[in-house]
Protein backbone atom coordinates (compact mmCIF):
# COMPACT_ATOMS: atom_id res chain seq x y z
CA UNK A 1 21.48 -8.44 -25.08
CA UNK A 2 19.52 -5.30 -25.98
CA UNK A 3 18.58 -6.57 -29.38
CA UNK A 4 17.23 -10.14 -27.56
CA UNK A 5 15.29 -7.78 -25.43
CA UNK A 6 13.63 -6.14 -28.54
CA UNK A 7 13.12 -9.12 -30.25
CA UNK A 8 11.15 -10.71 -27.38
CA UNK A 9 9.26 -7.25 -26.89
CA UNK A 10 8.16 -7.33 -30.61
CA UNK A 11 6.70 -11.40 -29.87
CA UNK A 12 4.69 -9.53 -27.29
CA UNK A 13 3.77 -6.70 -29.35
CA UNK A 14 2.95 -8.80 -32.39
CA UNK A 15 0.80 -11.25 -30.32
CA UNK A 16 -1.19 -8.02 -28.42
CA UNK A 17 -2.50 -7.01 -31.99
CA UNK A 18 -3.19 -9.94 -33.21
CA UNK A 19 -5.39 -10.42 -29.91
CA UNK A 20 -7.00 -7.57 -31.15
CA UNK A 21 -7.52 -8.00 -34.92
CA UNK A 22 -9.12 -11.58 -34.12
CA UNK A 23 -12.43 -10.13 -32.63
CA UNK A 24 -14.68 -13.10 -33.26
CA UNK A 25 -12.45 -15.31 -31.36
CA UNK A 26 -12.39 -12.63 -28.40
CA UNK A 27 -15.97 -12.40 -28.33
CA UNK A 28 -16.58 -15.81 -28.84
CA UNK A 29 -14.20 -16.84 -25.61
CA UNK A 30 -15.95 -14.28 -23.60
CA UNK A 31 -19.45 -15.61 -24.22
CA UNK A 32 -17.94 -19.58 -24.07
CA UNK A 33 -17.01 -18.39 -20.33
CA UNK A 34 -20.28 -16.58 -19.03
CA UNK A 35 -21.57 -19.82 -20.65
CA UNK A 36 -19.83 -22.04 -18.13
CA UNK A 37 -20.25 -19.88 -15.59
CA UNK A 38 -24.24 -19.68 -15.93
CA UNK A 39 -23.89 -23.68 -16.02
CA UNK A 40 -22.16 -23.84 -12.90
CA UNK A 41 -23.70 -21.72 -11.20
CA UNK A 42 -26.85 -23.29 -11.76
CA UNK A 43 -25.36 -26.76 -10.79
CA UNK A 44 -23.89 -25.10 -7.15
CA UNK A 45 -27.45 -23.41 -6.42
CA UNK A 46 -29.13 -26.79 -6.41
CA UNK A 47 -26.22 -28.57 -4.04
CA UNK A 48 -26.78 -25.61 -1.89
CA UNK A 49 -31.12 -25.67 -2.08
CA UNK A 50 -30.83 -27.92 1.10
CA UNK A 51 -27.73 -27.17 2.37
CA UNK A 52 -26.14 -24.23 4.81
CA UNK A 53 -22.42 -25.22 3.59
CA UNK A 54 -20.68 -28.01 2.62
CA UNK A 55 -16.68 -28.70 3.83
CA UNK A 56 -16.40 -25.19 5.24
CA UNK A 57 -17.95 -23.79 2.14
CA UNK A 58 -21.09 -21.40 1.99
CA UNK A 59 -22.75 -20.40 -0.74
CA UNK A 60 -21.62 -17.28 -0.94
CA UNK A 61 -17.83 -19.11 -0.80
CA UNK A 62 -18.73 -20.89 -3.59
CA UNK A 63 -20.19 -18.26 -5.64
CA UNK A 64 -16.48 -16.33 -5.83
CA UNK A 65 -14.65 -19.02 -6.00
CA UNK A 66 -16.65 -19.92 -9.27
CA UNK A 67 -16.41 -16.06 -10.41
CA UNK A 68 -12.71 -15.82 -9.69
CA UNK A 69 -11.76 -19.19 -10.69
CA UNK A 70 -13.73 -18.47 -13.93
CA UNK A 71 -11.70 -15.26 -14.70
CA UNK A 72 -8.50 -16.81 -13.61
CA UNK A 73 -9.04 -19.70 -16.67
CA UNK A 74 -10.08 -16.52 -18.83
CA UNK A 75 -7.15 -15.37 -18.06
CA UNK A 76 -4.54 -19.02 -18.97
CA UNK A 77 -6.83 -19.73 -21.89
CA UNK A 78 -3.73 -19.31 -24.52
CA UNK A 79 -5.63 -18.23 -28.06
CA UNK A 80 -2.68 -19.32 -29.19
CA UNK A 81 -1.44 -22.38 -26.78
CA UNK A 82 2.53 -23.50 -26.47
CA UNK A 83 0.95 -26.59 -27.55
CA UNK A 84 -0.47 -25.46 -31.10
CA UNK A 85 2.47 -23.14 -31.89
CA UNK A 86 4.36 -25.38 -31.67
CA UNK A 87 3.00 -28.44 -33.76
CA UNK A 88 2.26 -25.85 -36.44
CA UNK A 89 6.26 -24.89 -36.32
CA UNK A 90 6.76 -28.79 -36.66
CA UNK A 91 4.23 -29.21 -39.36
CA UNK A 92 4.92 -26.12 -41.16
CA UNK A 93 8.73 -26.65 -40.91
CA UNK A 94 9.40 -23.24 -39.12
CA UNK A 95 11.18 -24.78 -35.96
CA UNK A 96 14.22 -25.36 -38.35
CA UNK A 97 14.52 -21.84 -38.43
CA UNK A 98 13.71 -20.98 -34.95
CA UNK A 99 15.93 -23.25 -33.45
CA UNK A 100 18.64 -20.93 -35.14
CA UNK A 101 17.44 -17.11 -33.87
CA UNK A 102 19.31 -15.61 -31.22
CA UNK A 103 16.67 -15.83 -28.61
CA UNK A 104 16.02 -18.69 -26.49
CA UNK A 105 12.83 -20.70 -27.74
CA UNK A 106 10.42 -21.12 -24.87
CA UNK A 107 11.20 -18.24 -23.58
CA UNK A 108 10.19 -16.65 -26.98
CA UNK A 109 7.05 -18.66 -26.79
CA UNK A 110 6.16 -17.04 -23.54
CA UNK A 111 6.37 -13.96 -24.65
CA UNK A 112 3.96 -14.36 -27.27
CA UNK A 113 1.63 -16.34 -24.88
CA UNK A 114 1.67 -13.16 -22.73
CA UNK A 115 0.97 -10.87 -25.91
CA UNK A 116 -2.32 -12.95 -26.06
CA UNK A 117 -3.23 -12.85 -22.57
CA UNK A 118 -3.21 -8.99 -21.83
CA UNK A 119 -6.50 -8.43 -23.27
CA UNK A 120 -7.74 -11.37 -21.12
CA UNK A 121 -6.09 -9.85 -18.15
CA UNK A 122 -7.34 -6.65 -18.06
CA UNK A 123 -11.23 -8.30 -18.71
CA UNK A 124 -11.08 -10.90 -16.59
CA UNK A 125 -9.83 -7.56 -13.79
CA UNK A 126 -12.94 -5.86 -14.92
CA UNK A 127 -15.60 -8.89 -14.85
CA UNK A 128 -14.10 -9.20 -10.99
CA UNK A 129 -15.05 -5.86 -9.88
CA UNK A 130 -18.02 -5.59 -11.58
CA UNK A 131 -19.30 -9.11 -9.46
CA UNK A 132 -17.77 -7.36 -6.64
CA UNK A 133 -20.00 -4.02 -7.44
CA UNK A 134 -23.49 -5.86 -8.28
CA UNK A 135 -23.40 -9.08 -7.03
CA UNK A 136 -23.77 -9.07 -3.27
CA UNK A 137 -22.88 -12.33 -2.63
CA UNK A 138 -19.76 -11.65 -4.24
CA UNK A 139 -16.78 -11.67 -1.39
CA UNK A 140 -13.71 -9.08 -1.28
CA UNK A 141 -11.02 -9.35 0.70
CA UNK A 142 -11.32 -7.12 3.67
CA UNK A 143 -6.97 -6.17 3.66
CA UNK A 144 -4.65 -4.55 0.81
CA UNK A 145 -2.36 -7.48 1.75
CA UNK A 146 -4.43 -10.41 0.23
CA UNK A 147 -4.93 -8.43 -2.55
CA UNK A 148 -1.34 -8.35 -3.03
CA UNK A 149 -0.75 -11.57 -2.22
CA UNK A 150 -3.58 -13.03 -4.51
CA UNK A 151 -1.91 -10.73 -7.40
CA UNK A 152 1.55 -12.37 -6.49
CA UNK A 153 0.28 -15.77 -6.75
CA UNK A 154 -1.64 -15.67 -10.04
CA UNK A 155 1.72 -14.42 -11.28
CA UNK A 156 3.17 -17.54 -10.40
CA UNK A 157 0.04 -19.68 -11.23
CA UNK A 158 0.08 -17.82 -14.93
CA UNK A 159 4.36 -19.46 -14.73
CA UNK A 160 3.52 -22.76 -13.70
CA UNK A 161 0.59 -23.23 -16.26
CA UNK A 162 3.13 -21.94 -19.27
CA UNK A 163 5.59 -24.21 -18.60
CA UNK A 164 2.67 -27.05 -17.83
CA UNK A 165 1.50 -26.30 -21.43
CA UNK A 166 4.95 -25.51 -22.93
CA UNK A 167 6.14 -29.43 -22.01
CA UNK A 168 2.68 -30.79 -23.45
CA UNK A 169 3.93 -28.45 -26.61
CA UNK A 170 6.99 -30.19 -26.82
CA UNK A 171 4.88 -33.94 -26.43
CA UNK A 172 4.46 -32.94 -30.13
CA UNK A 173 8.53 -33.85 -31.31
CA UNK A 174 7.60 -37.45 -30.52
CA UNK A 175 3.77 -37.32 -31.14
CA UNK A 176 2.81 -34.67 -33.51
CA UNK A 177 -0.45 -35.04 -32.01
CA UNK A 178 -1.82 -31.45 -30.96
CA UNK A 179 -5.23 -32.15 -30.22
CA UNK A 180 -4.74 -35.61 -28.48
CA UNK A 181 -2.24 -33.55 -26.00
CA UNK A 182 -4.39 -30.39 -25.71
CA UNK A 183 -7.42 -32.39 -25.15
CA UNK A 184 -5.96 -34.70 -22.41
CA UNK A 185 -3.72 -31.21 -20.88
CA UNK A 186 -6.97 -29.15 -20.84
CA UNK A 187 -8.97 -31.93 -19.06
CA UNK A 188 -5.82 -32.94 -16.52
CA UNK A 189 -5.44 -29.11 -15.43
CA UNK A 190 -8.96 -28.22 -15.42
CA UNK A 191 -9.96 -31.39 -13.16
CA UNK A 192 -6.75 -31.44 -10.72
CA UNK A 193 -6.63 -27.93 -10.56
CA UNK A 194 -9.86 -27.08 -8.61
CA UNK A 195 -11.20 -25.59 -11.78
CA UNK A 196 -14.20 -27.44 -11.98
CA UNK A 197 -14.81 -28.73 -7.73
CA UNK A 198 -13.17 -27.24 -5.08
CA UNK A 199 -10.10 -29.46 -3.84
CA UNK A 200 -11.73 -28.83 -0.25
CA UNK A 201 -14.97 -30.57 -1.39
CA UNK A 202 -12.58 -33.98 -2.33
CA UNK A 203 -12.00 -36.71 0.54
CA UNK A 204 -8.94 -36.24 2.52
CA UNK A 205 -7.47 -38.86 0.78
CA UNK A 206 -7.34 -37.02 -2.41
CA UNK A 207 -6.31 -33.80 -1.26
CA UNK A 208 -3.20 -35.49 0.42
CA UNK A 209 -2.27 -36.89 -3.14
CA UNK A 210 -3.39 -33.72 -4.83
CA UNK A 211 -1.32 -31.79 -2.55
CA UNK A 212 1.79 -33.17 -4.19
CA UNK A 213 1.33 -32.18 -7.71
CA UNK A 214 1.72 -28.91 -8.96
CA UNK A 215 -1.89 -28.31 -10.11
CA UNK A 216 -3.59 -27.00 -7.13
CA UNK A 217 -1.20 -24.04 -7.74
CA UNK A 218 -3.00 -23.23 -10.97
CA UNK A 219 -6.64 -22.06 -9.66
CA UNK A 220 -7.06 -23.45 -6.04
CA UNK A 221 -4.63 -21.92 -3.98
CA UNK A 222 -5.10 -18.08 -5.54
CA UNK A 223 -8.70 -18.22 -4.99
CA UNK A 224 -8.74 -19.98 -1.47
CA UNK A 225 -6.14 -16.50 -0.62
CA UNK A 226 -8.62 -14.32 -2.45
CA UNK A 227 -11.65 -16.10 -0.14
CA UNK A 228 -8.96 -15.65 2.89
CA UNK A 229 -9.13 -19.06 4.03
CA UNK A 230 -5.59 -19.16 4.55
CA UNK A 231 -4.18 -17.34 7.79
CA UNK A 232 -0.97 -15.00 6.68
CA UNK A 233 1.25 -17.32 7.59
CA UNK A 234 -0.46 -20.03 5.28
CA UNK A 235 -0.65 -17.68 2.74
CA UNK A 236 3.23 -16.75 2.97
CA UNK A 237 4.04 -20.92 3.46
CA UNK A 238 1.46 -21.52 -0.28
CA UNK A 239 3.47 -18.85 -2.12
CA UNK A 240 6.31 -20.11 -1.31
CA UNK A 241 5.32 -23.47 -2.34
CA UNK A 242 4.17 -21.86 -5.80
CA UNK A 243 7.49 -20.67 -6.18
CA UNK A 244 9.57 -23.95 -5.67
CA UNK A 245 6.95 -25.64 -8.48
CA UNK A 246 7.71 -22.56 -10.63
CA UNK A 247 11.21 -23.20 -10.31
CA UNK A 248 11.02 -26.82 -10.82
CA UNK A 249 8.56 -26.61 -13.69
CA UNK A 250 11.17 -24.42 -15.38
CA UNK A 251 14.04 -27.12 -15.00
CA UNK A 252 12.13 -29.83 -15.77
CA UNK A 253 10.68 -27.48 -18.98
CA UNK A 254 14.00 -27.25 -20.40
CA UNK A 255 15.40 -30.89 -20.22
CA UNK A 256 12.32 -32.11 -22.39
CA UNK A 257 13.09 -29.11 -24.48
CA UNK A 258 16.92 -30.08 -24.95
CA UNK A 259 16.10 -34.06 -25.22
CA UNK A 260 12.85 -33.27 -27.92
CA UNK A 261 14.84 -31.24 -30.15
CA UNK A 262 17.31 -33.97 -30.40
CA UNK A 263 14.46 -35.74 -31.97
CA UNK A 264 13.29 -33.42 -34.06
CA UNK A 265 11.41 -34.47 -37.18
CA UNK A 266 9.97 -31.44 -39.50
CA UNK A 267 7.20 -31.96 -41.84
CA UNK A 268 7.28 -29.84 -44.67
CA UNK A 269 10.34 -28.33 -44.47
């Protein structure tokens, strides 16, 4: 047990350097994302020209949900995705080998995910309180208790988009297609998740059916407890929701694992 421990703690280790070493792809994410956030914000300013607020929204609603919902994607953009680790372990030949180590595989791969996320973490905790110090548009909660309860649930959003993008990864035993399932991933989360609109600003319709997939979980439902839209009680009832899909996500994560490695086919190797 204590030697599985250290061997997961070195993936995170390993993967925190390397975060580190590869500066120009750091510095090249952060400017992608104040990119997209210029461009959005740009887009929302003009809906709003004419407009007081739109589905319970005011501008200044929709200027931290962009901010936070920015630095929450900062945060799950993988360097390193579940996706392309593991199609280069196919390709390369290297799954033979860790299908073998003593430690089990996705968790393994979550570890290193994490490893490349801490440096995203702790910027994407700075760019929010320096909107919250210059912008004054910029919303904070008014109680310690959303705070915690918006830290909570981007703990389990950061779970259920791992083992969202660890099942894509394993897509790639039958495909070995990494782009064609990161591309269609990356545009399924991003759209359903309230990355790019607001779920509020969708017809009823489409919130009911959005409502049953675990997507919302990702972005949405954080920020709408960081905006306090959601009474306590709503915010207690959402949490608990993100917990179930957590839960489920992990169950359903492991039978494709256990019915893709039966399948395996190794290039290379």
């Amino acid at each position: 047990m204590r030697k599985r421990a250290d061997k997961y703690l070195g993936l995170l280790w390993i993967r925190m350097r390397a975060s580190v070493q590869y500066r120009f792809s750091f510095v090249s994410g952060i400017i992608s994302a104040l990119l997209q956030i210029a461009i959005q914000y740009a887009i929302w300013t003009q809906v709003f020209k004419n407009r007081v607020s739109i589905n319970g929204f005011e501008k200044a609603d929709m200027f931290t949900y962009l901010l936070v919902s920015q630095s929450l994607l900062m945060i799950f953009s993988f360097r390193n995705a579940p996706e392309r680790m593991i199609s280069q372990k196919i390709r390369q030949g290297d799954i033979a080998l860790e299908l073998v180590h003593p430690v089990q595989f996705t968790l393994a791969r979550f570890f290193e995910n994490l490893g490349d996320s801490v440096m995203n973490i702790g910027l994407a905790f700075l760019f929010v309180v320096v909107c919250a110090c210059v912008f004054p548009d910029f919303i904070v909660p008014k109680s310690i208790g959303t705070v915690l309860m918006f830290l909570l649930s981007v703990c389990f959003s950061y779970l259920i988009m791992f083992f969202i993008s660890a099942m894509a990864g394993y897509l790639t035993f039958f495909t070995m297609n990494f782009w064609g399932i990161y591309n269609a991933k990356k545009a399924i989360v991003d759209f359903l998740s309230g990355a790019l609109i607001p779920i509020a600003l969708f017809p009823e319709s489409v919130r009911w059916i959005f409502s049953y997939l675990p997507f919302q979980n990702i972005v949405y439902t954080p920020v709408m407890i960081f905006l306090e839209k959601y009474t306590m009680r709503e915010c207690g009832v959402q949490l608990l929701i993100q917990c179930i899909w957590v839960i489920v996500l992990m169950c359903l994560n492991e039978w494709i694992y256990k019915v893709s490695v039966r399948r395996i086919s190794v290039n290379g190797g």
